[in-house]
N, C-alpha and C. Protein backbone atom coordinates (compact mmCIF):
# COMPACT_ATOMS: atom_id res chain seq x y z
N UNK A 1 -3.98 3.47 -13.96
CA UNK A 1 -4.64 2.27 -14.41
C UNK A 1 -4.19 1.91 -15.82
N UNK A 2 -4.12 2.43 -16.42
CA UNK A 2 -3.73 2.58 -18.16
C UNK A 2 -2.51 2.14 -18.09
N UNK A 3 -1.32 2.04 -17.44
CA UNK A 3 -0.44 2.19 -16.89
C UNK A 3 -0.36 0.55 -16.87
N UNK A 4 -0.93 0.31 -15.73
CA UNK A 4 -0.94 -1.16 -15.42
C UNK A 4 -1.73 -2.02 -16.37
N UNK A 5 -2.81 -1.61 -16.83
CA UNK A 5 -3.08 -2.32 -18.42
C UNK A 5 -2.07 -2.52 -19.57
N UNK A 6 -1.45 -1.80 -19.22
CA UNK A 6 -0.40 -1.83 -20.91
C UNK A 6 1.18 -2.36 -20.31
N UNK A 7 1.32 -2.66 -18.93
CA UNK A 7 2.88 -2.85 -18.46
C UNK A 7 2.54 -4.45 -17.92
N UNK A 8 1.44 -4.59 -17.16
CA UNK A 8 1.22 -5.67 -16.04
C UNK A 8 0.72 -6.90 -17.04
N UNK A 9 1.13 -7.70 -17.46
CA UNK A 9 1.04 -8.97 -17.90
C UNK A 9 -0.05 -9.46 -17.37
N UNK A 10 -1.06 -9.67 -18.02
CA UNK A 10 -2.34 -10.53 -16.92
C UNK A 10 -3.30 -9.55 -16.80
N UNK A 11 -3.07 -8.48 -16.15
CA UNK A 11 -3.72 -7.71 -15.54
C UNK A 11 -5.10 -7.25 -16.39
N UNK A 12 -5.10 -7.12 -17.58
CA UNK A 12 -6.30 -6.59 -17.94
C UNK A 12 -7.42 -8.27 -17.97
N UNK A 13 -6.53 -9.40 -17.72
CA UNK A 13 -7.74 -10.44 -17.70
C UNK A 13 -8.21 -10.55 -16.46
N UNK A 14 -7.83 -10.02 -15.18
CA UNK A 14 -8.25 -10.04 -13.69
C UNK A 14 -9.81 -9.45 -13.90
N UNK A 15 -10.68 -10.15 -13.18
CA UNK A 15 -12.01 -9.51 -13.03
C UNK A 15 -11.84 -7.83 -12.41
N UNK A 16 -12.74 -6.81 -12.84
CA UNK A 16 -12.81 -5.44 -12.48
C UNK A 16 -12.28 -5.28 -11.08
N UNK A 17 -12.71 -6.05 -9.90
CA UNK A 17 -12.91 -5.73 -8.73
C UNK A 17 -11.41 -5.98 -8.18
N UNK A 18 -10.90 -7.34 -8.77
CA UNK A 18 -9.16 -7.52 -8.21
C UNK A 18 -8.86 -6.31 -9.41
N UNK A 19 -8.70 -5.55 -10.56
CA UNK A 19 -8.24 -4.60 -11.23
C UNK A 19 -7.98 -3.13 -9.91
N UNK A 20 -9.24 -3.15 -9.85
CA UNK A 20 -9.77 -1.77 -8.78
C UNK A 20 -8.51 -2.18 -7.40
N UNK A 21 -8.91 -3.29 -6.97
CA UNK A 21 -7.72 -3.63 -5.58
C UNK A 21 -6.52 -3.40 -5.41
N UNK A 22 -6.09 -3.74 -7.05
CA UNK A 22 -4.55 -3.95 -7.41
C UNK A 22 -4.24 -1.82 -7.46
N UNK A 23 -4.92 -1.80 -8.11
CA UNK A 23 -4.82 -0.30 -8.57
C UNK A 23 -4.63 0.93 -6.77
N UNK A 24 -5.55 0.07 -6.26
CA UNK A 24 -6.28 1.19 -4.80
C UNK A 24 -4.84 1.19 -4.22
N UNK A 25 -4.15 -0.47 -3.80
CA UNK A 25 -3.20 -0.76 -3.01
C UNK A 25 -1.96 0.09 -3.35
N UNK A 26 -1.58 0.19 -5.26
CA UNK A 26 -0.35 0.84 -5.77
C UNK A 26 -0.59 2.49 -5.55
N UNK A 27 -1.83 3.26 -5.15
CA UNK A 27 -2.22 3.95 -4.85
C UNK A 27 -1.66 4.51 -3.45
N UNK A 28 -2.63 3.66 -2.91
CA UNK A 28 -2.09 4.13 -1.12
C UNK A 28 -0.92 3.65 -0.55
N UNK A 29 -0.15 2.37 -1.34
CA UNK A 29 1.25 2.29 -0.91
C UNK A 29 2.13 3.69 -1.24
N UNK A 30 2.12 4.24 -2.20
CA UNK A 30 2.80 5.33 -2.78
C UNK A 30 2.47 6.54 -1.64
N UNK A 31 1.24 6.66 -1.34
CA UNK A 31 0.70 7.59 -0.69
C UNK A 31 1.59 7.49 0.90
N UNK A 32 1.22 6.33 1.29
CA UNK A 32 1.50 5.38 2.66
C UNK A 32 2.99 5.94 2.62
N UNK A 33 3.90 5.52 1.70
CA UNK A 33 5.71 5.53 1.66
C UNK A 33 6.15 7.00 1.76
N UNK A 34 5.30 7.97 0.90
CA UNK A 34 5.71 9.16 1.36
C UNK A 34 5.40 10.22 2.05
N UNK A 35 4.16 10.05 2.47
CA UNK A 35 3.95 10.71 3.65
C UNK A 35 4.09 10.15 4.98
N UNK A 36 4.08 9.24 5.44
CA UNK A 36 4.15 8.36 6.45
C UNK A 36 5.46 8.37 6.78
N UNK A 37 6.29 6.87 5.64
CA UNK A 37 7.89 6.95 5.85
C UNK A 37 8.64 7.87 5.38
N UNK A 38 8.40 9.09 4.88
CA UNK A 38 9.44 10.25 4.27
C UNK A 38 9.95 9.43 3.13
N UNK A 39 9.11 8.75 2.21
CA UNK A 39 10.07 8.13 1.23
C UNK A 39 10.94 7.37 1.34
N UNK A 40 11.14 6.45 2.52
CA UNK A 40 12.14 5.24 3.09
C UNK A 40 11.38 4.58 3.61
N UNK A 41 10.54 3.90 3.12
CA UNK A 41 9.72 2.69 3.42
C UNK A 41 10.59 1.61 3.37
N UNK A 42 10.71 0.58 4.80
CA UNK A 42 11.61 -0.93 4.91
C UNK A 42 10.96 -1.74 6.40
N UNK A 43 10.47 -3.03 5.86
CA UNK A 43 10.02 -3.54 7.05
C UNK A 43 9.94 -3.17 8.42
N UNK A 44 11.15 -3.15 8.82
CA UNK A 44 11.60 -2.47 10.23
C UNK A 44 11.03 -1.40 10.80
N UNK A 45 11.25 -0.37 9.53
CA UNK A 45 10.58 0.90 9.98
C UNK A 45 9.26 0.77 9.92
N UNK A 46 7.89 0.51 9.03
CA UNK A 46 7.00 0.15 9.13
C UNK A 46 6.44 -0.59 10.14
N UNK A 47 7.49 -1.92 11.14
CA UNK A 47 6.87 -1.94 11.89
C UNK A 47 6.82 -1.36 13.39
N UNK A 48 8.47 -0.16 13.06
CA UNK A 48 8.40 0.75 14.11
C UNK A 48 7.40 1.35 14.29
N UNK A 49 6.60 1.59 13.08
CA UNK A 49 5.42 2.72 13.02
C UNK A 49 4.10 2.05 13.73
N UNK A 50 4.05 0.90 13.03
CA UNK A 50 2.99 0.14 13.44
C UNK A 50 3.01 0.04 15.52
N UNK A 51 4.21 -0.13 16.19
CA UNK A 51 4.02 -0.31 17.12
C UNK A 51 3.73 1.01 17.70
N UNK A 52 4.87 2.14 17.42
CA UNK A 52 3.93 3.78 17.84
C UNK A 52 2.30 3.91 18.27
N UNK A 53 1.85 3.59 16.45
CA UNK A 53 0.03 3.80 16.77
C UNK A 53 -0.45 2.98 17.44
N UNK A 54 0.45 1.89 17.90
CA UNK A 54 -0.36 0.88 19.08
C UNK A 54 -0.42 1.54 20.36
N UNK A 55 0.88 1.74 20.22
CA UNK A 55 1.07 2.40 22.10
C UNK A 55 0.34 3.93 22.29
N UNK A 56 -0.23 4.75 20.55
CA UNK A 56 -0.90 5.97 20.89
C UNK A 56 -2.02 5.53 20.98
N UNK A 57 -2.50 4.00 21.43
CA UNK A 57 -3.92 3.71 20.75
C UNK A 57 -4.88 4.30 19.68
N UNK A 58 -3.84 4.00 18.46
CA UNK A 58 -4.98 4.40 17.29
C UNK A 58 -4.31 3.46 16.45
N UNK A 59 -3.89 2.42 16.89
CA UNK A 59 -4.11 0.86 15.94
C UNK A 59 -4.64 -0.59 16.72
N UNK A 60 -5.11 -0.81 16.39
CA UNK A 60 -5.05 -2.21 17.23
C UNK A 60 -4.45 -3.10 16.45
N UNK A 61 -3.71 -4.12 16.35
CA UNK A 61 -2.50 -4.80 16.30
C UNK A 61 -3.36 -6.49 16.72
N UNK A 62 -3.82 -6.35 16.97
CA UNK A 62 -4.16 -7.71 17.62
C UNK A 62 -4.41 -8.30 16.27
């Protein structure tokens, strides 16, 4: 967070709650890219993934 206060232009005037959002998302994308994609996160593959947990039914997609 400190991080994005002192780098992100704007960012410390966003109300708390888009602060918290912005922060959660750079969070679990990081999280998401390397455990998920092995650190090669790219459209394609993401939505290879996405169709997998459809067909294991544990996404719904709709």
């Amino acid at each position: 967070m400190q991080w994005l206060l002192a780098k992100a232009p704007g960012f410390q005037a966003l109300p708390e709650a888009d602060r918290a959002a912005i922060f959660n998302f750079t969070f679990l994308w990081s999280l998401f890219e390397s455990q998920v994609m092995g650190n090669f996160a790219r459209a394609d593959l993401i939505c290879t993934k996405a169709d997998e947990w459809y067909k294991a039914g544990t996404l719904d997609a709709d």
